[in-house]
PDB file of N, CA and C in Angstrom:
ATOM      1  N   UNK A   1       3.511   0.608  21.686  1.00  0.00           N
ATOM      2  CA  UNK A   1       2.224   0.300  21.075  1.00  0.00           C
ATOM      3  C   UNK A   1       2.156   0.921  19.680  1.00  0.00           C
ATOM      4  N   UNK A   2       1.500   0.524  18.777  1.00  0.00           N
ATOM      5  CA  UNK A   2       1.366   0.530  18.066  1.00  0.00           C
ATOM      6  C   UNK A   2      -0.130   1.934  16.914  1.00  0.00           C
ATOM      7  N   UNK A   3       0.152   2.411  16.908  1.00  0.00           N
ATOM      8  CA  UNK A   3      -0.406   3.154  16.164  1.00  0.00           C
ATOM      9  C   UNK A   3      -0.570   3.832  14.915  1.00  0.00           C
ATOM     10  N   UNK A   4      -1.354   3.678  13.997  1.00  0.00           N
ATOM     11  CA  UNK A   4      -1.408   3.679  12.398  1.00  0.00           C
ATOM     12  C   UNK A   4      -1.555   5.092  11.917  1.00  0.00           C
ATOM     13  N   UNK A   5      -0.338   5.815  10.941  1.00  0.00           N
ATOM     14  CA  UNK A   5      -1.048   7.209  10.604  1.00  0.00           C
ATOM     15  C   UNK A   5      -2.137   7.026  10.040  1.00  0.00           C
ATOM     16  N   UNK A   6      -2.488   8.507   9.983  1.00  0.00           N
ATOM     17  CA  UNK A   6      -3.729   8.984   9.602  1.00  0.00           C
ATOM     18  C   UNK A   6      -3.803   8.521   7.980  1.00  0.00           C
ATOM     19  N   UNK A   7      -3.485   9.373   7.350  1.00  0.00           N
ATOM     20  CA  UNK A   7      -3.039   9.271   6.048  1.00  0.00           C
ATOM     21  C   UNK A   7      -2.067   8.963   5.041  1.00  0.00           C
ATOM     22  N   UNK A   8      -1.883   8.693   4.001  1.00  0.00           N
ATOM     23  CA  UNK A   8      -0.536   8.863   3.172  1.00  0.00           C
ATOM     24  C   UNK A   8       0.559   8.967   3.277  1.00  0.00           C
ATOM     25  N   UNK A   9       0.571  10.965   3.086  1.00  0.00           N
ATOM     26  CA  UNK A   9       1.696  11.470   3.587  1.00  0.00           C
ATOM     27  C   UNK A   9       2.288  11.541   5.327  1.00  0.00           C
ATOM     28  N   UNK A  10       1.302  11.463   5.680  1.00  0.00           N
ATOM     29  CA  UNK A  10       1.917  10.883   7.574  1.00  0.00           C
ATOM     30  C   UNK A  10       2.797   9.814   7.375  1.00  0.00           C
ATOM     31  N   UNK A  11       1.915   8.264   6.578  1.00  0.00           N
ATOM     32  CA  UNK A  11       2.580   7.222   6.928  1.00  0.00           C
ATOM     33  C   UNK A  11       4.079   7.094   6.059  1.00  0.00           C
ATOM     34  N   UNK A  12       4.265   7.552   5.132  1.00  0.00           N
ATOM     35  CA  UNK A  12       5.319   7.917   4.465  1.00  0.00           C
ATOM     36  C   UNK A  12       6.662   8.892   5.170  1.00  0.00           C
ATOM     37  N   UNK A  13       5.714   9.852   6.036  1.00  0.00           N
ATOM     38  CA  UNK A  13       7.092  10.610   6.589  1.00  0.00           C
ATOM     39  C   UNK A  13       7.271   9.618   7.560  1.00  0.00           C
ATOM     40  N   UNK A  14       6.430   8.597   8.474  1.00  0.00           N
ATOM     41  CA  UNK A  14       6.504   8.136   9.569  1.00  0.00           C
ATOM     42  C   UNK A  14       8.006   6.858   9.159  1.00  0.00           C
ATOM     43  N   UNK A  15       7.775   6.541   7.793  1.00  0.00           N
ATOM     44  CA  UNK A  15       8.840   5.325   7.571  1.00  0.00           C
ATOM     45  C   UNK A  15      10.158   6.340   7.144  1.00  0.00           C
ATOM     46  N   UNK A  16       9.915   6.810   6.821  1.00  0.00           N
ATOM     47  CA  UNK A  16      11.587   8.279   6.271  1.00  0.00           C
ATOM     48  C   UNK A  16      12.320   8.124   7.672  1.00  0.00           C
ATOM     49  N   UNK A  17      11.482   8.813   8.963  1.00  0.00           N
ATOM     50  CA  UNK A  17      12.144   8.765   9.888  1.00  0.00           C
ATOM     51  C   UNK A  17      12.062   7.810  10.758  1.00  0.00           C
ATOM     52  N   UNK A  18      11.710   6.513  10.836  1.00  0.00           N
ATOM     53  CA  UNK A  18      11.744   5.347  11.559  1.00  0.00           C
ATOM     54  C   UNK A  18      13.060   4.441  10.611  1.00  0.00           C
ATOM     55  N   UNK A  19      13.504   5.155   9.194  1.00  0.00           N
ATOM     56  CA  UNK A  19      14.398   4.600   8.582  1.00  0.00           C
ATOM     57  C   UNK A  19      13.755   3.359   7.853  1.00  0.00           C
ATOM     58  N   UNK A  20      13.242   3.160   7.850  1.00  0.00           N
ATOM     59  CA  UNK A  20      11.974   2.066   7.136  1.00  0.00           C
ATOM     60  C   UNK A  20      11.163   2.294   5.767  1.00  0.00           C
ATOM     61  N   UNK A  21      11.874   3.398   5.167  1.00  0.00           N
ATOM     62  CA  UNK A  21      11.216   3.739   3.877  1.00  0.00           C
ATOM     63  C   UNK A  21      11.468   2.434   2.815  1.00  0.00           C
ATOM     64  N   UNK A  22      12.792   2.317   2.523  1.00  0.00           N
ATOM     65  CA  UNK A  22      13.247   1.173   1.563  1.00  0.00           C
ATOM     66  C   UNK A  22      13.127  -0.083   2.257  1.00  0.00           C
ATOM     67  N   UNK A  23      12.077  -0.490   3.316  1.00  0.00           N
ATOM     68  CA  UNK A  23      11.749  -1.804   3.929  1.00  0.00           C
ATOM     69  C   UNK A  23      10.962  -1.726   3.183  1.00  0.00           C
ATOM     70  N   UNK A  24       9.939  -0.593   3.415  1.00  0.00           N
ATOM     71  CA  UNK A  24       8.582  -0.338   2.882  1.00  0.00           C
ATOM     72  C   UNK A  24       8.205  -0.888   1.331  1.00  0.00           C
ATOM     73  N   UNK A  25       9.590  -0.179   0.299  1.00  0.00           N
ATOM     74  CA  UNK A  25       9.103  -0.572  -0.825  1.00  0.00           C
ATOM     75  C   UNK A  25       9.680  -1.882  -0.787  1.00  0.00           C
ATOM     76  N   UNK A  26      10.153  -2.473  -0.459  1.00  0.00           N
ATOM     77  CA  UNK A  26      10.614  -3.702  -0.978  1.00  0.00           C
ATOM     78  C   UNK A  26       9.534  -4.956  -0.217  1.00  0.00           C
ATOM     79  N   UNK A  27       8.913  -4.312   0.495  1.00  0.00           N
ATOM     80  CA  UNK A  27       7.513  -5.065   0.805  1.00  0.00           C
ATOM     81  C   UNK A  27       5.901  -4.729  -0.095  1.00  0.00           C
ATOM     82  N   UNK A  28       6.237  -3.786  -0.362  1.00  0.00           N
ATOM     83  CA  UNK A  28       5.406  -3.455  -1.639  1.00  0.00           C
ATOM     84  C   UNK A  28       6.088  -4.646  -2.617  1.00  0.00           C
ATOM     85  N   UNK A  29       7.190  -4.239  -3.223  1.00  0.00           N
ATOM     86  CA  UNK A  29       7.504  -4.784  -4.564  1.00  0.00           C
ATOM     87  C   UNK A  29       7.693  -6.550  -4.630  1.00  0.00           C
ATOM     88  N   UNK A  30       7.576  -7.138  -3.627  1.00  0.00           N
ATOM     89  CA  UNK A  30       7.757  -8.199  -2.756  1.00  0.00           C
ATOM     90  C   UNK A  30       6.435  -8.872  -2.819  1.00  0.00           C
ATOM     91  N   UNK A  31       4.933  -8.042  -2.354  1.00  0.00           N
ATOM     92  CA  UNK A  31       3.932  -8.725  -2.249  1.00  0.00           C
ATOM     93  C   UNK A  31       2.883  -8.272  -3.527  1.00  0.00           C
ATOM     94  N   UNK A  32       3.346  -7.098  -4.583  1.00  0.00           N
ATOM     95  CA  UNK A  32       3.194  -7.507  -5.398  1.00  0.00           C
ATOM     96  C   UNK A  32       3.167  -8.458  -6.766  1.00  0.00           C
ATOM     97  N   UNK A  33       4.531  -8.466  -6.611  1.00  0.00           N
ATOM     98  CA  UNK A  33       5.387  -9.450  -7.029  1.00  0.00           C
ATOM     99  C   UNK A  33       4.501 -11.037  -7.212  1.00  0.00           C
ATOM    100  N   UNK A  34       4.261 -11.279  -5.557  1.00  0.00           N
ATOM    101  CA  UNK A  34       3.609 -12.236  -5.147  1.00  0.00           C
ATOM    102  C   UNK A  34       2.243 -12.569  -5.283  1.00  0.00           C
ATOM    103  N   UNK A  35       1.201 -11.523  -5.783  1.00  0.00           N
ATOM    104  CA  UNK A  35      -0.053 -11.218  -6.188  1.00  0.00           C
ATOM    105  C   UNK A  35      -0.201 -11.369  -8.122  1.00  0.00           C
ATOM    106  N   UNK A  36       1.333 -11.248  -8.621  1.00  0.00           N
ATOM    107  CA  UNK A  36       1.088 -11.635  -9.975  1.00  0.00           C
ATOM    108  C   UNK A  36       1.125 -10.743 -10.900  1.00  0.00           C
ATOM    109  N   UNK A  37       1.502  -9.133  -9.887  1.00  0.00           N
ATOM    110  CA  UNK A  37       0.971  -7.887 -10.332  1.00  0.00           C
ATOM    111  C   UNK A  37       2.206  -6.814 -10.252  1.00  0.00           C
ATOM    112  N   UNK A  38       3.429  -7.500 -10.650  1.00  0.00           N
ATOM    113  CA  UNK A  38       4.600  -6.370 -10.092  1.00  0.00           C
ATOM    114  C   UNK A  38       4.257  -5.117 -10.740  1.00  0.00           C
ATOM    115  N   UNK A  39       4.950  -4.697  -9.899  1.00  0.00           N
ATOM    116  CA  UNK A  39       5.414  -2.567  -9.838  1.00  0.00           C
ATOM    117  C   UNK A  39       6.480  -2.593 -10.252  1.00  0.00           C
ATOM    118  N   UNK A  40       7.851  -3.644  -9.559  1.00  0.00           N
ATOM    119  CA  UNK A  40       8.825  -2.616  -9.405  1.00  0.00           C
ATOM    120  C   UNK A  40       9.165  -0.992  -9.418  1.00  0.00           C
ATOM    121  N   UNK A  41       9.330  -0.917  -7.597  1.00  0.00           N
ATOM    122  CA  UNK A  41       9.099   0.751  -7.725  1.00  0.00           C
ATOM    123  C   UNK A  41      10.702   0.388  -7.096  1.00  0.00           C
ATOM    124  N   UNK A  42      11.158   1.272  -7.574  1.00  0.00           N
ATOM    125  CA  UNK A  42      12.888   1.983  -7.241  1.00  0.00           C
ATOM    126  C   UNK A  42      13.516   1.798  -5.729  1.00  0.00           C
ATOM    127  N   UNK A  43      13.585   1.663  -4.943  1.00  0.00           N
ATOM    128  CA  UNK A  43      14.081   1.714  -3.288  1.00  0.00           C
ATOM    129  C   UNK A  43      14.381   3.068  -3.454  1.00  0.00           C
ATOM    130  N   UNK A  44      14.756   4.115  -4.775  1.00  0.00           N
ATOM    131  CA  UNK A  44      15.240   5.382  -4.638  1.00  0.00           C
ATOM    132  C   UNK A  44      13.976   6.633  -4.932  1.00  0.00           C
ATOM    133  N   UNK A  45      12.762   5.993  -4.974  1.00  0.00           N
ATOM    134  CA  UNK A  45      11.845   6.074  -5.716  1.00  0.00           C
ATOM    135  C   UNK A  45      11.561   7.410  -4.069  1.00  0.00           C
ATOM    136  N   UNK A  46      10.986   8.850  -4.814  1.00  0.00           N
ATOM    137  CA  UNK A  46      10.481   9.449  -3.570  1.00  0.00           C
ATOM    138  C   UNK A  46       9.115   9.442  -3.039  1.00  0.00           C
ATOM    139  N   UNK A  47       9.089   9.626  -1.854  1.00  0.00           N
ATOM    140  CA  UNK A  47       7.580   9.540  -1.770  1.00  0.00           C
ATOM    141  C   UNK A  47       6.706   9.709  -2.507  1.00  0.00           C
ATOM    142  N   UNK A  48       6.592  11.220  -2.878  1.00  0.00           N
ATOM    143  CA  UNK A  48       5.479  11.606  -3.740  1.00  0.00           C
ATOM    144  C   UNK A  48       5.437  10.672  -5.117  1.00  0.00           C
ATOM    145  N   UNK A  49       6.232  10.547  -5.281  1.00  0.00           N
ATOM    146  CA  UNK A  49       6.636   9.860  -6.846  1.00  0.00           C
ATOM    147  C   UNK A  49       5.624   8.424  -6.556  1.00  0.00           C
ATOM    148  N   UNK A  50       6.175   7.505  -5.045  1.00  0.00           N
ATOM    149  CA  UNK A  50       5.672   6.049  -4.714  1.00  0.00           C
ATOM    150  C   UNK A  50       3.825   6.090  -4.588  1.00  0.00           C
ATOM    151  N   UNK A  51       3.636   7.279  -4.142  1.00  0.00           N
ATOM    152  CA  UNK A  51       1.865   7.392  -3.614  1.00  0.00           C
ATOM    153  C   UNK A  51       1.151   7.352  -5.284  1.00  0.00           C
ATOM    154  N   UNK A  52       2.252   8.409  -6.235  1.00  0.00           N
ATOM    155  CA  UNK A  52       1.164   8.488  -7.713  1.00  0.00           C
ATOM    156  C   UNK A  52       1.286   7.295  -7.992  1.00  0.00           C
ATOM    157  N   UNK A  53       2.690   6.261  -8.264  1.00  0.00           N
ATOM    158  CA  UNK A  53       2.914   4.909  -8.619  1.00  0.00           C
ATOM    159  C   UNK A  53       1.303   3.953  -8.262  1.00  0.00           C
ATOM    160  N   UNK A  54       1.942   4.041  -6.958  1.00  0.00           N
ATOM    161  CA  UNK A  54       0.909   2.998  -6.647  1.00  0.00           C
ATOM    162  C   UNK A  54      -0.567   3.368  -6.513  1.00  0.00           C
ATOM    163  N   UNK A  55      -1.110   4.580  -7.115  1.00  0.00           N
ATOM    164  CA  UNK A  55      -2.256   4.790  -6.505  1.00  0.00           C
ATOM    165  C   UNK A  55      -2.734   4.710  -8.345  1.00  0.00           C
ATOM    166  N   UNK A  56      -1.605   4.956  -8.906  1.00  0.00           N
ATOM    167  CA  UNK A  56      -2.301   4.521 -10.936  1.00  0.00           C
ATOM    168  C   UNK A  56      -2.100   3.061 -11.189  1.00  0.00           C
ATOM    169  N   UNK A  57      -1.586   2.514 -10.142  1.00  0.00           N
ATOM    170  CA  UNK A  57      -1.529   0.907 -10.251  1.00  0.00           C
ATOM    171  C   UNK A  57      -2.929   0.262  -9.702  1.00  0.00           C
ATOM    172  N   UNK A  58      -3.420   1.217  -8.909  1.00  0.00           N
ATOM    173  CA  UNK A  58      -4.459   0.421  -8.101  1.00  0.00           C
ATOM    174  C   UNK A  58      -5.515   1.065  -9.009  1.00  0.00           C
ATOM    175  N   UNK A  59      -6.024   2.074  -9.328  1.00  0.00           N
ATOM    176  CA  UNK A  59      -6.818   2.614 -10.536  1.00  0.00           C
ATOM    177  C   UNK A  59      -6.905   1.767 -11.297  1.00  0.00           C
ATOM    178  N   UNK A  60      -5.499   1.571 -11.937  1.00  0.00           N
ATOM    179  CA  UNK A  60      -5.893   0.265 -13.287  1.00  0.00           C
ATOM    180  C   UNK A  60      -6.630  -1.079 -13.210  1.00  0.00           C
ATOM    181  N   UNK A  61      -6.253  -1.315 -12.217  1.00  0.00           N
ATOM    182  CA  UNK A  61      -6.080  -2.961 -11.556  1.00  0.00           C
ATOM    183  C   UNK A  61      -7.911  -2.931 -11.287  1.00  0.00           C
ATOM    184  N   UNK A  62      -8.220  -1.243 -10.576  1.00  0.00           N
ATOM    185  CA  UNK A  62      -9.867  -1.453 -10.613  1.00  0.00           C
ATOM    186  C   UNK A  62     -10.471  -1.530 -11.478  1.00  0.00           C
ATOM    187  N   UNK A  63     -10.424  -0.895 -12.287  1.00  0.00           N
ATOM    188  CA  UNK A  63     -11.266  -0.315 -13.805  1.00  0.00           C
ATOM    189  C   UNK A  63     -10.837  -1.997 -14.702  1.00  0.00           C
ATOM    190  N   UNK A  64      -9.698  -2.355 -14.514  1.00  0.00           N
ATOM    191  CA  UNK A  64      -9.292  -3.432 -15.979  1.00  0.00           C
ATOM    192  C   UNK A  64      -9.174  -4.818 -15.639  1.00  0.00           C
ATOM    193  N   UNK A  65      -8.792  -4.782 -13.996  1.00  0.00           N
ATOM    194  CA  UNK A  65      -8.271  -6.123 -13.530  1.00  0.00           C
ATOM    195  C   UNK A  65      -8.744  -6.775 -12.144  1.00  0.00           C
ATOM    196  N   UNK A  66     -10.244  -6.418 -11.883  1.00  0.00           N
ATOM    197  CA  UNK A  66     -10.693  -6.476 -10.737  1.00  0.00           C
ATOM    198  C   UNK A  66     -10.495  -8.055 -10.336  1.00  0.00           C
ATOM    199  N   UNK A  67     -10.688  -8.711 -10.739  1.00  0.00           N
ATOM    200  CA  UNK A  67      -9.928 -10.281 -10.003  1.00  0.00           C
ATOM    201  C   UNK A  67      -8.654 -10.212  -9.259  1.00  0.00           C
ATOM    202  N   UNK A  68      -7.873  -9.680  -9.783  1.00  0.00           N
ATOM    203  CA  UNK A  68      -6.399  -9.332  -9.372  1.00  0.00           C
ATOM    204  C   UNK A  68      -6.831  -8.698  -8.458  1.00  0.00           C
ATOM    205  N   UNK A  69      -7.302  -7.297  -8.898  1.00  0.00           N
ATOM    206  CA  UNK A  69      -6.992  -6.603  -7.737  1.00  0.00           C
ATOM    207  C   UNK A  69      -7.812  -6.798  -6.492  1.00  0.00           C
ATOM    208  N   UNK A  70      -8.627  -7.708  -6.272  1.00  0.00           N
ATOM    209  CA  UNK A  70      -9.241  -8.314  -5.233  1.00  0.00           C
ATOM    210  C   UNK A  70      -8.134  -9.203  -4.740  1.00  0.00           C
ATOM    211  N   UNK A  71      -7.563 -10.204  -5.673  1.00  0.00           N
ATOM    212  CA  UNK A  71      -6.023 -11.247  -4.856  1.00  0.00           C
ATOM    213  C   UNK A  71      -5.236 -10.565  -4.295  1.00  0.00           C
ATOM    214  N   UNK A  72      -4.897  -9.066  -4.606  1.00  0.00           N
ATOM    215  CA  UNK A  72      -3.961  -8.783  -4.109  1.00  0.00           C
ATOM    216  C   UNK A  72      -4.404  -7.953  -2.862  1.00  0.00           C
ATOM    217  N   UNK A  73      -5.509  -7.453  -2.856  1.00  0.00           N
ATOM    218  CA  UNK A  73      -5.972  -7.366  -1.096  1.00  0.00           C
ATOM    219  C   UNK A  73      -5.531  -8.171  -0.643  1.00  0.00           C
ATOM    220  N   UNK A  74      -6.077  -9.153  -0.846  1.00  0.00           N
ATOM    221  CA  UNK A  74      -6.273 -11.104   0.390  1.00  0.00           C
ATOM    222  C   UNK A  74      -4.325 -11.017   0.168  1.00  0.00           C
ATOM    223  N   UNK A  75      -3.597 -10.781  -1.056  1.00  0.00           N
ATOM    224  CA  UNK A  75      -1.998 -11.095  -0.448  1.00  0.00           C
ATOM    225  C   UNK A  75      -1.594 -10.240   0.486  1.00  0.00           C
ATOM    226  N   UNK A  76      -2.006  -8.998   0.362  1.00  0.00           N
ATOM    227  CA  UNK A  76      -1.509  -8.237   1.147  1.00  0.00           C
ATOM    228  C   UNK A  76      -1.825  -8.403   2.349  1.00  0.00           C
ATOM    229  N   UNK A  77      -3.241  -8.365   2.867  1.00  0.00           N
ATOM    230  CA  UNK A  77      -3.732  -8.692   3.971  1.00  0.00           C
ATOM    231  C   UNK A  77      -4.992  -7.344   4.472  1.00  0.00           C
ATOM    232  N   UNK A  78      -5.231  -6.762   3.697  1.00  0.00           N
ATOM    233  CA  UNK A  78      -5.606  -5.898   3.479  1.00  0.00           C
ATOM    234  C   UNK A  78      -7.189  -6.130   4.626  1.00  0.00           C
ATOM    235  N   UNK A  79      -7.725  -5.156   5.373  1.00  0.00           N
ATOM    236  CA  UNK A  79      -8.794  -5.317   6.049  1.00  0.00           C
ATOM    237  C   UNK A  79     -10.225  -5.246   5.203  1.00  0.00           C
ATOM    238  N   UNK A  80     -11.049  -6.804   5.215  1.00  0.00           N
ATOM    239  CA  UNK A  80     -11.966  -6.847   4.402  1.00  0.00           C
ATOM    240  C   UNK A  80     -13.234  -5.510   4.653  1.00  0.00           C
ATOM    241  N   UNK A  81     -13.363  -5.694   6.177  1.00  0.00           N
ATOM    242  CA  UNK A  81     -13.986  -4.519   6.581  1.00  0.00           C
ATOM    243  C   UNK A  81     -13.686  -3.080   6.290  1.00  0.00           C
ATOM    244  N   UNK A  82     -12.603  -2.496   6.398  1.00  0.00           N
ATOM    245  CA  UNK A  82     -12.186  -1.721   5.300  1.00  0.00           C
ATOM    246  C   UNK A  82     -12.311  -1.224   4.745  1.00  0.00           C
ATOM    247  N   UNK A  83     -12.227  -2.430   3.715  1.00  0.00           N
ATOM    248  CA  UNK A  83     -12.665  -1.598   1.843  1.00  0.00           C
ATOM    249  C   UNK A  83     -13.898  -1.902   2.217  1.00  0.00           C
ATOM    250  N   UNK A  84     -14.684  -3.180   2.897  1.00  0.00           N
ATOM    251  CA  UNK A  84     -15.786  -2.490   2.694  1.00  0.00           C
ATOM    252  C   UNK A  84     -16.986  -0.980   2.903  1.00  0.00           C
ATOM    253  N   UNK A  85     -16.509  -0.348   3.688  1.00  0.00           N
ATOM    254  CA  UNK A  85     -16.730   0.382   4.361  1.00  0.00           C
ATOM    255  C   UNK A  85     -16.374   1.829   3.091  1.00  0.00           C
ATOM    256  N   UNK A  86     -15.372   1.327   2.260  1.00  0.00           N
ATOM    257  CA  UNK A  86     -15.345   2.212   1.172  1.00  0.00           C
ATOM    258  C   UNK A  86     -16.493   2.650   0.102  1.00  0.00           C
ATOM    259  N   UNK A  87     -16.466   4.485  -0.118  1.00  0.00           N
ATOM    260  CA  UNK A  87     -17.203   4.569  -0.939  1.00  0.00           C
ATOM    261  C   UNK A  87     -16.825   4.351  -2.597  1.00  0.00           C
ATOM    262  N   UNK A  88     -17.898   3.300  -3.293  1.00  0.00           N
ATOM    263  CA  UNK A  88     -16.921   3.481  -4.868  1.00  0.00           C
ATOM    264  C   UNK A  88     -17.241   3.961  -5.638  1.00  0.00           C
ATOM    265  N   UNK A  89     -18.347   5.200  -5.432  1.00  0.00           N
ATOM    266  CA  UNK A  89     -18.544   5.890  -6.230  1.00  0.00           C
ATOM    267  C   UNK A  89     -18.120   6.628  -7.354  1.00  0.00           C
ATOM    268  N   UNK A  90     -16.697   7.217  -6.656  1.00  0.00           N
ATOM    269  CA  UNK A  90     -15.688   7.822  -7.359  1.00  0.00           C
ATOM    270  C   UNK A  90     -14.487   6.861  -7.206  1.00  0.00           C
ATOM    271  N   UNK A  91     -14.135   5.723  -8.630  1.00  0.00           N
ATOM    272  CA  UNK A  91     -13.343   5.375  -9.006  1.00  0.00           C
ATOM    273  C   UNK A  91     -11.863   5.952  -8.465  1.00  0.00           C
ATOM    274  N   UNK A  92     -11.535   7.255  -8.686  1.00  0.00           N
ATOM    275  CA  UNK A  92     -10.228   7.849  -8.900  1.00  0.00           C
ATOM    276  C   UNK A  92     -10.297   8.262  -6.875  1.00  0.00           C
ATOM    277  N   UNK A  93     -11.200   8.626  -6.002  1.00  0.00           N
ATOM    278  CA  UNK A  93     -11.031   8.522  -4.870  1.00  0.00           C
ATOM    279  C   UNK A  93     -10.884   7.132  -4.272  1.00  0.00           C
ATOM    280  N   UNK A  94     -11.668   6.401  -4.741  1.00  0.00           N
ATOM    281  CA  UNK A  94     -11.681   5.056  -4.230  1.00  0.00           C
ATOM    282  C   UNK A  94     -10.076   4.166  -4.450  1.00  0.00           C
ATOM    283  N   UNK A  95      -9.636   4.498  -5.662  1.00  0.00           N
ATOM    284  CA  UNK A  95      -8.401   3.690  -5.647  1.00  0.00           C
ATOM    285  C   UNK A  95      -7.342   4.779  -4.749  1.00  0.00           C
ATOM    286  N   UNK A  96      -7.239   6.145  -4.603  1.00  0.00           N
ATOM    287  CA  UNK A  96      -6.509   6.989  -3.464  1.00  0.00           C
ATOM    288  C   UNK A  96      -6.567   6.392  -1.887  1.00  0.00           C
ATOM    289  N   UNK A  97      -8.328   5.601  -1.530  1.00  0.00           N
ATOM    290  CA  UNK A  97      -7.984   5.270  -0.251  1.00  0.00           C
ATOM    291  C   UNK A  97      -7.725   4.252  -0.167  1.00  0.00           C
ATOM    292  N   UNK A  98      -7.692   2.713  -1.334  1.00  0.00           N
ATOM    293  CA  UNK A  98      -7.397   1.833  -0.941  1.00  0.00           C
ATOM    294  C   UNK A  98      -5.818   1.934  -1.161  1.00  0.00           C
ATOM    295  N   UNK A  99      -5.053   2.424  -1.589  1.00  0.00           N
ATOM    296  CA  UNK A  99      -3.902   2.841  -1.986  1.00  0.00           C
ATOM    297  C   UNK A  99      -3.134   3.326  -0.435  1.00  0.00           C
ATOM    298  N   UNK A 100      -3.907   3.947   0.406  1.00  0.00           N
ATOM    299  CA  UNK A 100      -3.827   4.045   1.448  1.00  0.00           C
ATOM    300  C   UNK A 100      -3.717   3.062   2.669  1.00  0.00           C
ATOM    301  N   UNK A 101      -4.787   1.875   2.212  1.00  0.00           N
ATOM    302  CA  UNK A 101      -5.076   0.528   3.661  1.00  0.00           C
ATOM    303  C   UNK A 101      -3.651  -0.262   2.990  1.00  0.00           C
ATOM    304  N   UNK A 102      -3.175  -0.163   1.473  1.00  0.00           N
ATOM    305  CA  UNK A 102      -2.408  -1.167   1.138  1.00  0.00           C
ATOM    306  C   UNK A 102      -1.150  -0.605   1.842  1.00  0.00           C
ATOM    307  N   UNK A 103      -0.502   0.595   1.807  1.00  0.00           N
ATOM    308  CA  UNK A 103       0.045   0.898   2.819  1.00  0.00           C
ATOM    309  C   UNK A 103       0.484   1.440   4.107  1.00  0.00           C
ATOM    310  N   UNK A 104      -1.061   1.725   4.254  1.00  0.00           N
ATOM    311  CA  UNK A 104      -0.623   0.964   6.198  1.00  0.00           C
ATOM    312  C   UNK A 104      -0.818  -0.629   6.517  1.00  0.00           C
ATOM    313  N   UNK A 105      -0.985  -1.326   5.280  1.00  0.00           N
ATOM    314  CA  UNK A 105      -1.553  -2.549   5.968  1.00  0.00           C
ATOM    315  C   UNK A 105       0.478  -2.902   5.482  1.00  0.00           C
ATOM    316  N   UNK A 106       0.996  -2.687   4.488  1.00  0.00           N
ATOM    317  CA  UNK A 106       2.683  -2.846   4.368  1.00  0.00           C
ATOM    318  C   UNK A 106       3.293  -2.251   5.293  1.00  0.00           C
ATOM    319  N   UNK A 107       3.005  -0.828   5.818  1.00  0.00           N
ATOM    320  CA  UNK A 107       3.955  -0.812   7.213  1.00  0.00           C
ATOM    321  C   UNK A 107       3.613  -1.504   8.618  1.00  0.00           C
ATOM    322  N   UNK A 108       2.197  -1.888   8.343  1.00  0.00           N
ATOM    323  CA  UNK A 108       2.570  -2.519   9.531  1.00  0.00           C
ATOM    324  C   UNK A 108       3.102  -3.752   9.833  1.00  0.00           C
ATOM    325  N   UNK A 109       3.223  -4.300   8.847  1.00  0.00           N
ATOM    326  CA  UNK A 109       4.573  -5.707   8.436  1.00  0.00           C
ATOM    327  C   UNK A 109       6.187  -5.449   8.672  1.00  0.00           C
ATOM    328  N   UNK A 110       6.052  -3.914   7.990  1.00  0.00           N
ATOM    329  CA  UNK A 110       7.544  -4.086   8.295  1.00  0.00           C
ATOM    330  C   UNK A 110       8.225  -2.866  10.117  1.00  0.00           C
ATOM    331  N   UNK A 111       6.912  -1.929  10.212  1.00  0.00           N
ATOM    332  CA  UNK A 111       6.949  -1.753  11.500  1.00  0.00           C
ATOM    333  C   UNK A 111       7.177  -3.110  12.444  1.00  0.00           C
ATOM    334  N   UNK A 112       6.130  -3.890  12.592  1.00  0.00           N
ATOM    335  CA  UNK A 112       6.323  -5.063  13.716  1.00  0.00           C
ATOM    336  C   UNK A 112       7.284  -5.972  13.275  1.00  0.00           C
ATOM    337  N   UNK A 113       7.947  -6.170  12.186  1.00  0.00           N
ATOM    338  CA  UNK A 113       8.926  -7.195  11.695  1.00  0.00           C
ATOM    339  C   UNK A 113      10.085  -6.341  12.333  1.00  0.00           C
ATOM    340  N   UNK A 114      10.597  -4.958  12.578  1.00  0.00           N
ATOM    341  CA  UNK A 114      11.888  -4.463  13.072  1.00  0.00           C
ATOM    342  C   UNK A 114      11.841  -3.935  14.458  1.00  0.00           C
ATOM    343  N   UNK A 115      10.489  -4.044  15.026  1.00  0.00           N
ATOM    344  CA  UNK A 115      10.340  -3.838  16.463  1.00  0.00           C
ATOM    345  C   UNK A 115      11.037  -5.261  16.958  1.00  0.00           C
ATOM    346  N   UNK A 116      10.250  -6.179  16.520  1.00  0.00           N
ATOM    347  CA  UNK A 116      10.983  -7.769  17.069  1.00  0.00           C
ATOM    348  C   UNK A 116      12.318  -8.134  16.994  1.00  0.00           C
ATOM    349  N   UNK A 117      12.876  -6.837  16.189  1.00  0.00           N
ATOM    350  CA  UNK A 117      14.627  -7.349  15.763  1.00  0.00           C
ATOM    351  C   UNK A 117      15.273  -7.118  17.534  1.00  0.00           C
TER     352      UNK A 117
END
């Protein structure tokens, strides 16, 4: 069964040792890609390094590119309930937790895509 870390750094150590880290980014860089909005982040790229990446990608995308960064919820698959449920008061927290649903909502693509292998 299936169960989602808590946070960040959980879900990050959780793909290190499930061996699923470089699934991870290449489903990031994959459905960004596909949203119109690449990253390209490294497959060598370290955690800490991938959370600031993508969490100043999602900052920008709020503050400069909110159309986008609404498409790229809906590509990702991101839970509407969710973000809604987010506070946006604080800009710079707000893009930390959606930065968060975008990846648990990417591991759990590539979690259930290598359970089925």
């Amino acid at each position: 069964m299936y169960i989602a870390p808590k946070n960040t750094d959980l879900l990050l150590s959780e793909a290190q040792k499930e061996a699923l880290y470089i699934k991870l980014i290449e489903q990031l860089n994959k459905d960004f890609t596909f949203a119109n909005e690449s990253i390209d982040i490294p497959v060598t790229t370290l955690p800490i390094d991938l959370k600031i990446q993508l969490h100043e990608k999602i900052y920008r995308l709020i503050q400069h590119k909110f159309a986008e960064y609404l498409n790229l919820l809906y590509i990702i698959d991101v839970s509407e309930n969710e973000v809604k449920k987010l506070d946006g008061s604080d800009l710079i927290e707000l893009a930390e937790q959606v930065t968060f649903l975008i990846l648990k909502r990417e591991w759990q693509k590539v979690w259930f895509r290598n359970k089925l292998i």
